[in-house]
C-alpha atoms as a PDB file:
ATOM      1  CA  UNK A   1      -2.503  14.214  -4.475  1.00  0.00           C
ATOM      2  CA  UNK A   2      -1.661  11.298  -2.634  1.00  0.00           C
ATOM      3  CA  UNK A   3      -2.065   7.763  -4.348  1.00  0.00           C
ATOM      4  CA  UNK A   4      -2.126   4.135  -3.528  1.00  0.00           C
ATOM      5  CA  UNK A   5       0.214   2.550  -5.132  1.00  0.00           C
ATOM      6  CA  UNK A   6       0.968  -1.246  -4.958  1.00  0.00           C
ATOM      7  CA  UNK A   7       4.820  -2.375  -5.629  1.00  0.00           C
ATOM      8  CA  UNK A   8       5.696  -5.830  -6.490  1.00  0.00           C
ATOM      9  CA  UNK A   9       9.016  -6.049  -6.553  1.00  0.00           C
ATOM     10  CA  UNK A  10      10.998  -9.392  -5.995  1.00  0.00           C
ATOM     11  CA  UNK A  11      14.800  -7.846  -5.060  1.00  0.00           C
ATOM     12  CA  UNK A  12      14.550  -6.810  -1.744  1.00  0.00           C
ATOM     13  CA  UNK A  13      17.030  -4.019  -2.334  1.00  0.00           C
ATOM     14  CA  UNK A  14      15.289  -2.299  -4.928  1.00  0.00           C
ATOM     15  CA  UNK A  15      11.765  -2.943  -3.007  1.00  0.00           C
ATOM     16  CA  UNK A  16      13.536  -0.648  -0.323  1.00  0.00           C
ATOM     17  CA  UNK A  17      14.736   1.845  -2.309  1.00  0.00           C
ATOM     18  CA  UNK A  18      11.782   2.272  -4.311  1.00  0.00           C
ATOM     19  CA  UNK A  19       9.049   2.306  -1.290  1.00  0.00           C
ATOM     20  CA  UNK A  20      11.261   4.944   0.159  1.00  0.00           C
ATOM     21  CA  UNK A  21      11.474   7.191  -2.238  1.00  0.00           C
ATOM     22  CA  UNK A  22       7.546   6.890  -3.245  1.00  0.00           C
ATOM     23  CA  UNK A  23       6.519   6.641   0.854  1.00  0.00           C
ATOM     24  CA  UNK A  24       7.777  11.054   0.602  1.00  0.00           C
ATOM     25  CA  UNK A  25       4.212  11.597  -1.658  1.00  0.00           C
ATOM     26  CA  UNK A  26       2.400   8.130  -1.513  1.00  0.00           C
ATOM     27  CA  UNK A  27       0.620   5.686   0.264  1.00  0.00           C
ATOM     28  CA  UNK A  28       2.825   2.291  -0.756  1.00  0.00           C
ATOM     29  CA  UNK A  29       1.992  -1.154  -0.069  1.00  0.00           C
ATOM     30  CA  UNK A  30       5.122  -3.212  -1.023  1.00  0.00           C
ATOM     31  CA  UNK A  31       5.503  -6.967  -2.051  1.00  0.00           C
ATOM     32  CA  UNK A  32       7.793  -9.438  -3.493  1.00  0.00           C
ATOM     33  CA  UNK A  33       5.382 -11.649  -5.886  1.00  0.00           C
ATOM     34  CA  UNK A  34       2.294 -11.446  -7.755  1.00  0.00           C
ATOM     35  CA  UNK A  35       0.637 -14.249  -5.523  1.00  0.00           C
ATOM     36  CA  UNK A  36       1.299 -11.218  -2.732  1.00  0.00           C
ATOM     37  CA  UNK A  37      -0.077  -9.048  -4.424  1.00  0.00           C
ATOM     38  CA  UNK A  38      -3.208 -10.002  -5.603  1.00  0.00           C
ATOM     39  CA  UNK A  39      -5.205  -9.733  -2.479  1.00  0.00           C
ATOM     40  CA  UNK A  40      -4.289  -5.964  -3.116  1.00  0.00           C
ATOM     41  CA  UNK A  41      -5.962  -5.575  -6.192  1.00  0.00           C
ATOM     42  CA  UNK A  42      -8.696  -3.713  -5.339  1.00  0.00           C
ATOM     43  CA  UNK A  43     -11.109  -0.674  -6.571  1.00  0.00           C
ATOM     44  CA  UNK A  44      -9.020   1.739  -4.516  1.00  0.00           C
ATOM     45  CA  UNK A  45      -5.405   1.152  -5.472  1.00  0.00           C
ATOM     46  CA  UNK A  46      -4.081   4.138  -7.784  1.00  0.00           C
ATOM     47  CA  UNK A  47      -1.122   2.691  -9.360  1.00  0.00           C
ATOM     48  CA  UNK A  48      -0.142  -0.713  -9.813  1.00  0.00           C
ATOM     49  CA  UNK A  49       4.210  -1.183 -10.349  1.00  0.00           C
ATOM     50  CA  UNK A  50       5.722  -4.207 -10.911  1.00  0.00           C
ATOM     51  CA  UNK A  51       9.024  -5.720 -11.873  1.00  0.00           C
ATOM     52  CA  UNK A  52       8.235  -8.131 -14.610  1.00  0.00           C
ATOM     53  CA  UNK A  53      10.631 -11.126 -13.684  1.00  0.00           C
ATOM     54  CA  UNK A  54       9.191 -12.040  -9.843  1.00  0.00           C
ATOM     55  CA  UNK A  55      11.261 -15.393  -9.251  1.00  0.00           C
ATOM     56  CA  UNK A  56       8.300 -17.547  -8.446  1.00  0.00           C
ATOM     57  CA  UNK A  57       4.891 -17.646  -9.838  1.00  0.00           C
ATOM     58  CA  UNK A  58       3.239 -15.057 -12.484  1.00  0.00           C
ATOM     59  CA  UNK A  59       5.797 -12.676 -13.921  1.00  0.00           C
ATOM     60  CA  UNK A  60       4.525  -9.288 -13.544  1.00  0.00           C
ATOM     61  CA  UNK A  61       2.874  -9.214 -16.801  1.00  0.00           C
ATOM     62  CA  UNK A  62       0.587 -11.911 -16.092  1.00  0.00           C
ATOM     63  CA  UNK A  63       0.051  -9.895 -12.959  1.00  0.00           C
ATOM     64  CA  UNK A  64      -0.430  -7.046 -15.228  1.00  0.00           C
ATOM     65  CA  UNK A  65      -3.006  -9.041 -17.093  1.00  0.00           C
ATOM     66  CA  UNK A  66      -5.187 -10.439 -14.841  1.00  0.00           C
ATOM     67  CA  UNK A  67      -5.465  -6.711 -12.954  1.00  0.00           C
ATOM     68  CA  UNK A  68      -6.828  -5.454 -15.914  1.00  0.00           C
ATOM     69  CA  UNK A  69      -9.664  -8.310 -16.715  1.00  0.00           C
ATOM     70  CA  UNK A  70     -11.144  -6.576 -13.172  1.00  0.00           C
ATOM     71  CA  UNK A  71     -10.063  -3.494 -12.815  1.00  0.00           C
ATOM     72  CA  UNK A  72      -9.234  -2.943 -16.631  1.00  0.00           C
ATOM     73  CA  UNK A  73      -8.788   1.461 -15.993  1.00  0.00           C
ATOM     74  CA  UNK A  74      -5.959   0.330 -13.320  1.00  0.00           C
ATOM     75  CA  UNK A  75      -3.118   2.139 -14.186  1.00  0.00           C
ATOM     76  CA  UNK A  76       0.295  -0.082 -14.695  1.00  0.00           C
ATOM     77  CA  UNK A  77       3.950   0.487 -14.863  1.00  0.00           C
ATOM     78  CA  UNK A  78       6.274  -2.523 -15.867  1.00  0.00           C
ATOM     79  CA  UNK A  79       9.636  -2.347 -14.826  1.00  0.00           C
ATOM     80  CA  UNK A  80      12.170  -4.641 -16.730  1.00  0.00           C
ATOM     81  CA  UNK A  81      15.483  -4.711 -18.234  1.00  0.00           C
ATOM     82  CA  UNK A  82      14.499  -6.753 -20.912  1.00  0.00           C
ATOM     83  CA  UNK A  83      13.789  -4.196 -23.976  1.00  0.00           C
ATOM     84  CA  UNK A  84      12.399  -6.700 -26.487  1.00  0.00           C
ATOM     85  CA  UNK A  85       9.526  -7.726 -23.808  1.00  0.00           C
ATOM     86  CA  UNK A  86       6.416  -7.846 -25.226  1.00  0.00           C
ATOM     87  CA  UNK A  87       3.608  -6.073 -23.437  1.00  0.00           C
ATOM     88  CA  UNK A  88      -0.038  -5.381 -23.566  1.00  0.00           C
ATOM     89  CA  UNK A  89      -1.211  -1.737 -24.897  1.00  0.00           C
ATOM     90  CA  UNK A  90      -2.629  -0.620 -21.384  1.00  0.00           C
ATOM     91  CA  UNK A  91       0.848  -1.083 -19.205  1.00  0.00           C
ATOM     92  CA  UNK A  92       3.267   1.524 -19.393  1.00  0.00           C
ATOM     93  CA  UNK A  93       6.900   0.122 -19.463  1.00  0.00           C
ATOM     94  CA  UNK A  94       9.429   1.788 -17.468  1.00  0.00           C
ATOM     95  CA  UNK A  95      13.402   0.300 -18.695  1.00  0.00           C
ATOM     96  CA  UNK A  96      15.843  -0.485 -16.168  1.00  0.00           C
ATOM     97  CA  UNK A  97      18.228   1.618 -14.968  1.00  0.00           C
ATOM     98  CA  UNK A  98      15.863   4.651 -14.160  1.00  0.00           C
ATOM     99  CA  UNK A  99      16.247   7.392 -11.822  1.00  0.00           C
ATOM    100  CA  UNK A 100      13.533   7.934  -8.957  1.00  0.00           C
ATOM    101  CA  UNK A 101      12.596  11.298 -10.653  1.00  0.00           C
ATOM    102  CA  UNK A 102      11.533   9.284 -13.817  1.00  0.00           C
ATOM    103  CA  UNK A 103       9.496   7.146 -12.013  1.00  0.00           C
ATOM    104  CA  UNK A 104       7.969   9.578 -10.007  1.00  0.00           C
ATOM    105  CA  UNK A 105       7.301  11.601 -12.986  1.00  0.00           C
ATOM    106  CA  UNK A 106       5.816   8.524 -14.725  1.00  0.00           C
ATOM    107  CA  UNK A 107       3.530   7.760 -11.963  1.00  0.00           C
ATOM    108  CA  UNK A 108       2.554  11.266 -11.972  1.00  0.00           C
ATOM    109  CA  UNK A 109       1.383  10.590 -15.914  1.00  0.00           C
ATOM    110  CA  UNK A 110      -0.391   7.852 -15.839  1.00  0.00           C
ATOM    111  CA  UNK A 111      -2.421   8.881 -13.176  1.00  0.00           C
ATOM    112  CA  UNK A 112      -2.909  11.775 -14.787  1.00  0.00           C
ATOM    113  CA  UNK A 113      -1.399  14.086 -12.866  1.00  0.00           C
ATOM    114  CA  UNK A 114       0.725  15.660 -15.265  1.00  0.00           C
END
C-alpha cells in the first residue's frame, strides 16, 4: 500500500537519494529541518523519518518527541550514526550506513506491513 511518509533530512545528498528510492512505492514529502517539517505533522502522514542531527533547530529527536505528544501512534524511524544515542521507546532507530532495502523493509514494519 502506498504511504505518506515525511523525510527530514538535513544533507541534501542523502535527502535525494532517499526520496528517490522511497518516491518507486510512496508518497514522500521531503525537508531539511524539523521547523520544516512540522507543518507536516498531521493525522494523515504514515511514516515519519528523520536524521537526528538537523544543523539548526530541534534535532530529530525532539522532532520525534513533540510528534508523538499529538499524534503519539505516528510511526518513527531515527536515522543516526551515533550508536550510543539515547532514544524514546516509540522511535525505531535505523544506524548509519544502511542500504535502501533495509529501510524500505523497516518502513514496511513499522507500518505494519510486514
Amino acid at each position: 500500500a502506498k504511504m505518506k511518509i515525511l523525510l527530514v533530512e538535513d544533507d541534501e545528498h542523502l535527502r535525494f537519494v532517499y526520496k528517490t528510492a522511497l518516491d518507486k512505492h510512496h508518497e514522500v514529502i521531503a525537508v531539511q529541518n524539523a521547523q520544516e517539517a512540522w507543518p507536516y505533522i498531521l493525522p494523515n502522514l504514515d511514516v515519519l523519518i528523520t536524521d537526528h542531527h538537523l544543523g539548526v533547530g530541534l534535532t530529530g529527536i525532539e522532532l520525534c518527541e513533540l510528534s508523538h505528544e499529538v499524534f503519539p501512534k505516528l510511526p518513527m524511524i531515527l536515522v543516526t550514526a551515533d550508536t550510543t544515542v539515547t532514544h524514546p521507546s516509540y522511535v525505531f532507530v535505523l544506524f548509519k550506513p544502511f542500504t535502501l532495502a533495509k529501510l524500505l523493509h523497516c518502513i514496511e514494519q513499522i507500518a505494519g506491513v510486514v
